[in-house]
Protein backbone atom coordinates (compact mmCIF):
# COMPACT_ATOMS: atom_id res chain seq x y z
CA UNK A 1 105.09 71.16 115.70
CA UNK A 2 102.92 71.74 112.91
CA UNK A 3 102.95 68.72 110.01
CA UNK A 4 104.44 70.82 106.50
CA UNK A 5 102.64 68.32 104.29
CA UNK A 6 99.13 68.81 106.00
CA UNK A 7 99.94 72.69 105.49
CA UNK A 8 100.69 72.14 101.86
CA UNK A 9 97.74 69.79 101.12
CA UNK A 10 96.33 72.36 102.84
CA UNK A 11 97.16 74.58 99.72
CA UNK A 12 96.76 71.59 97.59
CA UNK A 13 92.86 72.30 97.58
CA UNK A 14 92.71 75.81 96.78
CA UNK A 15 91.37 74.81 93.26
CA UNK A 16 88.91 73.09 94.47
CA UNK A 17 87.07 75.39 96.73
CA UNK A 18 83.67 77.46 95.29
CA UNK A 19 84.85 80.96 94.23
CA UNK A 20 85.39 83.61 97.35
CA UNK A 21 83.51 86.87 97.01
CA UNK A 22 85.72 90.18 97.51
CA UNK A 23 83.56 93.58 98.35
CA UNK A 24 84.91 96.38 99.40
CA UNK A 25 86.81 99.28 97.87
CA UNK A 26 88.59 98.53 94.74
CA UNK A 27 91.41 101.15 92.96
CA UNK A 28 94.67 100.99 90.64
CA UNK A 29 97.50 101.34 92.00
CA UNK A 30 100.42 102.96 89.69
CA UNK A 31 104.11 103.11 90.20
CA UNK A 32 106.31 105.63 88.15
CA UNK A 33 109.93 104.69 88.39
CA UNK A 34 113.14 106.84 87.87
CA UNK A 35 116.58 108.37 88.78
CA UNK A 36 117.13 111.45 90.28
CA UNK A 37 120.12 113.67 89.19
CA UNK A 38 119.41 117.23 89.87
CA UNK A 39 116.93 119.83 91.59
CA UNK A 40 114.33 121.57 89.88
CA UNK A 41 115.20 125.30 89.05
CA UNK A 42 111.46 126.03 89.47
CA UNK A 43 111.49 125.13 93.06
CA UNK A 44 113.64 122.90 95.38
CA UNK A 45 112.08 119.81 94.75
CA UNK A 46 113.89 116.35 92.88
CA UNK A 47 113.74 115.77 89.34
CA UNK A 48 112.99 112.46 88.46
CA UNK A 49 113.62 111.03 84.99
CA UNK A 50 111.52 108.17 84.26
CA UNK A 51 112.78 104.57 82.86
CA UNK A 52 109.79 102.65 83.79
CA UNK A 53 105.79 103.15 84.45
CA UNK A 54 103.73 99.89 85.52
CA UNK A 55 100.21 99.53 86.90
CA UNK A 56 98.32 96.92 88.98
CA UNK A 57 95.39 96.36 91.04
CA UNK A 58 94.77 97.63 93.77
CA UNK A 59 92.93 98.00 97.23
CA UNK A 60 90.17 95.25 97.21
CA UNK A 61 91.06 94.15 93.81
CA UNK A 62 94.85 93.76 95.28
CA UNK A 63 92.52 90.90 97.74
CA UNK A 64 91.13 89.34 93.97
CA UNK A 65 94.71 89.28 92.73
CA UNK A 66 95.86 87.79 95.73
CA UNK A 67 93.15 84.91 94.97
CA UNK A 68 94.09 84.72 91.33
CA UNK A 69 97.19 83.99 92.06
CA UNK A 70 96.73 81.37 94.57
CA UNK A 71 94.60 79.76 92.04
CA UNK A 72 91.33 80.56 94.23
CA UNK A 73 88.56 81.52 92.16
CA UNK A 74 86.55 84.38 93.19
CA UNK A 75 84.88 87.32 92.38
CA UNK A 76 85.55 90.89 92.82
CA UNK A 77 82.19 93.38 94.03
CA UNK A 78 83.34 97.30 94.28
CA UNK A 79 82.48 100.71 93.04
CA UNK A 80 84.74 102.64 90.49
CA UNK A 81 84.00 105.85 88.76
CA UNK A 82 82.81 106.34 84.51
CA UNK A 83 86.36 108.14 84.32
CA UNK A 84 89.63 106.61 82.36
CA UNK A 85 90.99 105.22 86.01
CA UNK A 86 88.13 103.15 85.93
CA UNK A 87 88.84 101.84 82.27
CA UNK A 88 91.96 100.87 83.64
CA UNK A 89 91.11 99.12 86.25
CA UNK A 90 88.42 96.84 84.21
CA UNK A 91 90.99 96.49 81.62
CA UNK A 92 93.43 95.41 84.47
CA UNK A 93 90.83 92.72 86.31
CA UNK A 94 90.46 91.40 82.68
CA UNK A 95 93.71 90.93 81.52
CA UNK A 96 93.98 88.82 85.08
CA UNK A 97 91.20 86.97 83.93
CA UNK A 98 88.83 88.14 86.41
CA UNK A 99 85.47 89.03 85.88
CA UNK A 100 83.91 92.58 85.92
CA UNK A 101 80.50 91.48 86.43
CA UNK A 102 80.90 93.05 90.35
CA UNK A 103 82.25 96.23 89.58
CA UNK A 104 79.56 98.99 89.20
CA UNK A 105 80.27 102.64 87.90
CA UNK A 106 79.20 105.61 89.20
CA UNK A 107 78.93 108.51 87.65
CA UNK A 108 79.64 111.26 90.90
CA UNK A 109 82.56 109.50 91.90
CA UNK A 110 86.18 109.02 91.21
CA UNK A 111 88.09 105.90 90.67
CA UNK A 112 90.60 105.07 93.11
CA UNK A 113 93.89 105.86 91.66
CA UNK A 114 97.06 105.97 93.75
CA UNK A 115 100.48 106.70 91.57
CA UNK A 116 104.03 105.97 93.55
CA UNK A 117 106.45 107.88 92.18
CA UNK A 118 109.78 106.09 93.30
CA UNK A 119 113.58 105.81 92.99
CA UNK A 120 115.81 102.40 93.69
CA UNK A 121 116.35 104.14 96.89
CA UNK A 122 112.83 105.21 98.09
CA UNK A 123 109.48 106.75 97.66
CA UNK A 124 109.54 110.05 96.59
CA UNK A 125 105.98 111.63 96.69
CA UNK A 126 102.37 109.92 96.13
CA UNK A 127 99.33 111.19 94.37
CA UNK A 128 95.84 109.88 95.14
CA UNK A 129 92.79 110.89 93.17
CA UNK A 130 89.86 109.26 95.04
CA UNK A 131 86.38 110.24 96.18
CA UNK A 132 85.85 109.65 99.80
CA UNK A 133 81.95 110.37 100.60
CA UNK A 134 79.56 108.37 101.43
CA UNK A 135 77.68 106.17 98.30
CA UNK A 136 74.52 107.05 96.87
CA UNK A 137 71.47 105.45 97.85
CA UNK A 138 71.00 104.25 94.16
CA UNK A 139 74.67 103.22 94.03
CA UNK A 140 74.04 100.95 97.30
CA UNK A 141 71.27 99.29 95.75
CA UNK A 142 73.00 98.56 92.53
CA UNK A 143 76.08 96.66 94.47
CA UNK A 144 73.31 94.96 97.24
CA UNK A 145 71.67 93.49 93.85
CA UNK A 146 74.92 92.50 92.79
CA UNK A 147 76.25 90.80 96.03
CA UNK A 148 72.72 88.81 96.42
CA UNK A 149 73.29 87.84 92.97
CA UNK A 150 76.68 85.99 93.69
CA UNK A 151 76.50 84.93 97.39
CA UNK A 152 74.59 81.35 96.53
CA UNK A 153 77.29 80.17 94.38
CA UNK A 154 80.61 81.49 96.41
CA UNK A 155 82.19 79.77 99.45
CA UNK A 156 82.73 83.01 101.66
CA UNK A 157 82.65 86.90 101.70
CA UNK A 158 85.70 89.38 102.37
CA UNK A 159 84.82 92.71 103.25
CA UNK A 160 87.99 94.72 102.40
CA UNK A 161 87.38 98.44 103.82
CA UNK A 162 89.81 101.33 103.45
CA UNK A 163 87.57 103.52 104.58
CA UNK A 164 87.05 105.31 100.74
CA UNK A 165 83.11 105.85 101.63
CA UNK A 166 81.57 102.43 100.70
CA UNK A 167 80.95 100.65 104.03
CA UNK A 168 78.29 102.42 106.50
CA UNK A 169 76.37 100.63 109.28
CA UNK A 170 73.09 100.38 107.23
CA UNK A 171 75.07 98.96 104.18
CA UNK A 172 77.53 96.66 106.51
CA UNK A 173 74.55 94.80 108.24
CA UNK A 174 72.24 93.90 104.97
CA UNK A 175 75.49 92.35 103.43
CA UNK A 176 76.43 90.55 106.99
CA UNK A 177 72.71 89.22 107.25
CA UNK A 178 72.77 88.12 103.73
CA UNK A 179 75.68 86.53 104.35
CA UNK A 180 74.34 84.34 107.45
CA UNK A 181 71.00 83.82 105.53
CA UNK A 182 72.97 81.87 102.96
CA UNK A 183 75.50 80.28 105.64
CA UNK A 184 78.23 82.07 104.42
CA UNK A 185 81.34 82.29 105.59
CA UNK A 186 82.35 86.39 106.33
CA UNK A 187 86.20 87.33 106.90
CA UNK A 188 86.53 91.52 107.55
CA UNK A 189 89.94 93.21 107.15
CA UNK A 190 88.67 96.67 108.64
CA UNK A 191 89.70 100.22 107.94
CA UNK A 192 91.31 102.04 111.00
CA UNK A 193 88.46 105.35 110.45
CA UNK A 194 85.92 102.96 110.63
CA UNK A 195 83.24 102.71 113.73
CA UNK A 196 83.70 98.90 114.19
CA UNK A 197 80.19 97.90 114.87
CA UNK A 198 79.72 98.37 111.40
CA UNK A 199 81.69 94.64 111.46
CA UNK A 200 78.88 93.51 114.14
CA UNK A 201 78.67 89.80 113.63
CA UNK A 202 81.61 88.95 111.07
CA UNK A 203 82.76 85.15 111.33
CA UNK A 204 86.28 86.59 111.24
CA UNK A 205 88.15 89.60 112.23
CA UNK A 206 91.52 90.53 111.35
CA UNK A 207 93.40 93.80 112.23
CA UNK A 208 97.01 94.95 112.30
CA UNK A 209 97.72 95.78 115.92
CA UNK A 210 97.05 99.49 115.46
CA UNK A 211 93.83 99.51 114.16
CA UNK A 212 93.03 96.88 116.92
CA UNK A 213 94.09 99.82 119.36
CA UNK A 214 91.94 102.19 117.48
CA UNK A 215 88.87 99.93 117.12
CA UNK A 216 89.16 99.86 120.69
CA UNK A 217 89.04 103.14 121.27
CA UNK A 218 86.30 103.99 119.24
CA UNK A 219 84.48 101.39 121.21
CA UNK A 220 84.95 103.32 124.07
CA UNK A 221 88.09 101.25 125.42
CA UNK A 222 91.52 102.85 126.27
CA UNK A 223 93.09 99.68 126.84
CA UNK A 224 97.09 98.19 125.47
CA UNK A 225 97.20 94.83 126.17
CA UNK A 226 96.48 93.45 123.23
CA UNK A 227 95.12 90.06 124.42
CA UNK A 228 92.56 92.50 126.14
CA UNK A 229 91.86 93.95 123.02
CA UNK A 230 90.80 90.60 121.22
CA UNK A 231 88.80 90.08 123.94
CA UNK A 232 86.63 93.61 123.71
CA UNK A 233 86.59 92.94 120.06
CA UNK A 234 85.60 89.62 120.45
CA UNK A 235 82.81 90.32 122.55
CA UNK A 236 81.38 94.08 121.67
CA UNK A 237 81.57 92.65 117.79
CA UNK A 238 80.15 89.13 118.45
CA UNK A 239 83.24 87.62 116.42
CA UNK A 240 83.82 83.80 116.13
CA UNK A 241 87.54 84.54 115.30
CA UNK A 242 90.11 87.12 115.41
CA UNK A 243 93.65 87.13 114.00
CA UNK A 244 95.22 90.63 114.97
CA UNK A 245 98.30 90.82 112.69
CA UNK A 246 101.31 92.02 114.96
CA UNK A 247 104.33 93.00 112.27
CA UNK A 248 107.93 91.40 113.36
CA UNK A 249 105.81 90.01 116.46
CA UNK A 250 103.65 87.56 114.42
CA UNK A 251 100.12 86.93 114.94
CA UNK A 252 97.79 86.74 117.66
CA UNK A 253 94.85 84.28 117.09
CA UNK A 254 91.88 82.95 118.70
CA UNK A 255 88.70 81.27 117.95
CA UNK A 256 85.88 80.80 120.67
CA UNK A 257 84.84 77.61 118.61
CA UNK A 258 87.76 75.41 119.06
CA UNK A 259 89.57 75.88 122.42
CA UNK A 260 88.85 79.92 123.24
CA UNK A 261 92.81 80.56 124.22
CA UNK A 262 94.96 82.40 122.78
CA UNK A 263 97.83 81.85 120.70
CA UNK A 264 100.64 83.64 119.13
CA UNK A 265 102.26 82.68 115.96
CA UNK A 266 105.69 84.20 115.53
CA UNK A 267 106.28 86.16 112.05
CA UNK A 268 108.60 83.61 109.25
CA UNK A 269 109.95 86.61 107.16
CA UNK A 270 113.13 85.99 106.67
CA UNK A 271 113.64 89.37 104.13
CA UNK A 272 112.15 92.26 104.09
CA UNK A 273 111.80 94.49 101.19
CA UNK A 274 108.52 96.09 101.76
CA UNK A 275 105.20 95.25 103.50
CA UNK A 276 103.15 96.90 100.87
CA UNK A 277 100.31 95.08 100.19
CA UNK A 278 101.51 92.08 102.83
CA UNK A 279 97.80 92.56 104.42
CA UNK A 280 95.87 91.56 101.44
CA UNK A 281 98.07 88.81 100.76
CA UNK A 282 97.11 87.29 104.31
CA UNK A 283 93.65 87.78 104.61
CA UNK A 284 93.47 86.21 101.12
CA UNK A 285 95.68 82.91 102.07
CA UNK A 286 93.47 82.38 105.29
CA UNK A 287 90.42 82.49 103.98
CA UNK A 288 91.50 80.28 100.84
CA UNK A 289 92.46 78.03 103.72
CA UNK A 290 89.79 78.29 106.02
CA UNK A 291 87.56 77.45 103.27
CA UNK A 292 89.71 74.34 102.04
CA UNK A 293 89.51 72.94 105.85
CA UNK A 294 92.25 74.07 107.94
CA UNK A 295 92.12 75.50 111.61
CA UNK A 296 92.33 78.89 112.50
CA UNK A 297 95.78 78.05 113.76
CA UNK A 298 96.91 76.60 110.09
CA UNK A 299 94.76 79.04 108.50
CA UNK A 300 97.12 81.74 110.26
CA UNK A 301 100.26 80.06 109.57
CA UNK A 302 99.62 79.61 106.06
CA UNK A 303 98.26 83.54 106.02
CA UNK A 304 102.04 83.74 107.87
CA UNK A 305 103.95 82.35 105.12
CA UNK A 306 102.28 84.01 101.87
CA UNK A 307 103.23 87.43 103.52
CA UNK A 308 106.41 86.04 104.17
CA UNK A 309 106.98 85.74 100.32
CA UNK A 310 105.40 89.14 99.29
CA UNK A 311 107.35 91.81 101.86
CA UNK A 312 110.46 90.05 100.17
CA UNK A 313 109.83 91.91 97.24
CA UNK A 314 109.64 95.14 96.13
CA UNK A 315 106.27 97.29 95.45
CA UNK A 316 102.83 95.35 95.70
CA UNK A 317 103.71 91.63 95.39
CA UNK A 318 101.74 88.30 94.94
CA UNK A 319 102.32 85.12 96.28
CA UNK A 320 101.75 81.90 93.91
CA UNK A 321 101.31 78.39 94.99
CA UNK A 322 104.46 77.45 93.98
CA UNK A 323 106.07 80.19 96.10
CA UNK A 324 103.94 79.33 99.27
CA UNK A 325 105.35 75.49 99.37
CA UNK A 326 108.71 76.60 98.84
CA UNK A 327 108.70 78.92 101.27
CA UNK A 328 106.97 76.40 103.56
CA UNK A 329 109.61 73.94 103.00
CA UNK A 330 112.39 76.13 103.97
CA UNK A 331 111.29 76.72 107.10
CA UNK A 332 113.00 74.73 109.95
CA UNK A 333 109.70 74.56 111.88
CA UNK A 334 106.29 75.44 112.58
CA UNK A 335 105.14 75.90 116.73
């Protein structure tokens, strides 16, 4: 049994760790709210009659948010279009008292802008205006510069694909050997349509359970067992960690620097609302931990527990510090 206090000094230090670098693709994420009392006479689709309209970051910038409210410093590196979703979104990161010094427009592109339009009841459709092609050469170069700019000075890198055009192998690998040149510390939460050897070399690795599957597949592996899996990924991607996220199942961890075994970690929700955003909410608590001296194994139940608090709310959630301990405290143990 894990000690609760080591877990929550654990947390204790997140203030006092050098800021963690997010790159990867950033967006806003809006959510329309109403009631729906009739059909449509133009076609048969629900009316909805809206109370409320809210709108947050998301994506990436979910990852930053995630930080922020953990009290983690950090930095958020993406690329957003020179539309009004993009004016959003910088007006979003600053009212969260983030910086925008990462962010770089571009002109050709769209911002990533996904609107829920919802009931008390459920989702009723989603619109997405995004751009999905691969960057520009001059675009690259712009974020590269950026990224070199901030690596000395920040503890660790995320690399937060969805798979919206950013990451490519030539692109992947300059940021991963910039990263090792300055010793840094890289965590990849990786987009299912991605080829993983883009992620060739990554400190840390960690997939939901399908894209795990599909990772594997692309790798040229038609394999089920999941353990398996980690292993293949382990090896083909030259990881020093992987933590494949397994829903109600938990977590399976293991790290070839400690004792190279694996380890499952069973899942703490106790509620359930929605696992929107759980993902970003995980990799952001492990790496805040990693970096503030924890084990992979702590690292994962902390990661554990901070999801634990968001999928009991509704719509894209945070976790605070406050949260985290109590929800740490409540628990009648940690194996």
């Amino acid at each position: 049994m894990h000690d609760k206090n080591k877990l929550i000094s654990i947390i204790d230090k997140f203030e006092q760790i050098e800021p963690i670098l997010v790159l990867g693709d950033i967006g806003v994420d809006k959510y329309t709210k109403g009631e729906v009392t009739r059909v449509s006479p133009e076609a048969p689709v629900p009316i909805v009659e809206v109370y409320e309209e809210w709108t947050k970051l998301g994506l990436a910038a979910n990852v930053s948010d995630n930080l922020q409210s953990l009290n983690v410093k950090n930095t958020i590196c993406g690329v957003i279009g020179d539309d009004s979703h993009g004016n959003t979104l910088e007006d979003l990161v600053e009212e969260k008292g983030l910086r925008t010094w990462g962010i770089v427009r571009c002109e050709d592109r769209m911002t990533t802008f996904k609107e829920r339009v919802v009931t008390n009841l459920q989702q009723v459709c989603r619109v997405d205006y995004e751009t999905k092609t691969a960057m520009s050469g001059e675009t690259v170069t712009r974020l590269i510069h950026r990224v070199s700019e901030f690596l000395e000075n920040h503890s660790s890198l995320i690399l937060q694909d969805y798979g919206k055009g950013l990451f490519n192998e030539e692109f992947s690998q300059k940021i991963l050997a910039m990263a090792k040149e300055h010793n840094k510390f890289v965590a990849v939460d990786p987009s299912r349509i991605t080829n993983p050897l883009l992620y060739r070399g990554a400190n840390l690795l960690k997939p939901n359970q399908q894209e795990s599957e599909l990772m594997a597949k692309l790798l040229g592996y038609h394999e089920t067992n999941i353990s398996k899996i980690a292993e293949i990924l382990v090896d083909k991607l030259e990881l020093e960690k992987i933590i494949i996220t397994l829903g109600a199942q938990g977590m399976l961890i293991l790290d070839t620097k400690t004792n190279n075994t694996f380890k499952t970690i069973p899942t703490v929700a106790r509620e359930v609302f929605d696992v929107s955003g759980a993902g970003d909410t995980a990799i952001s608590a492990i790496v805040s931990s990693l970096m503030s001296g924890a084990t992979l194994e702590e690292a994962a139940w902390i990661g554990n527990c901070a999801s634990g608090v968001v999928v009991a709310k509704k719509g894209t959630a945070l976790a605070n510090q406050k949260e985290l301990k109590e929800f740490l405290e409540k628990l009648d143990q940690i194996n």
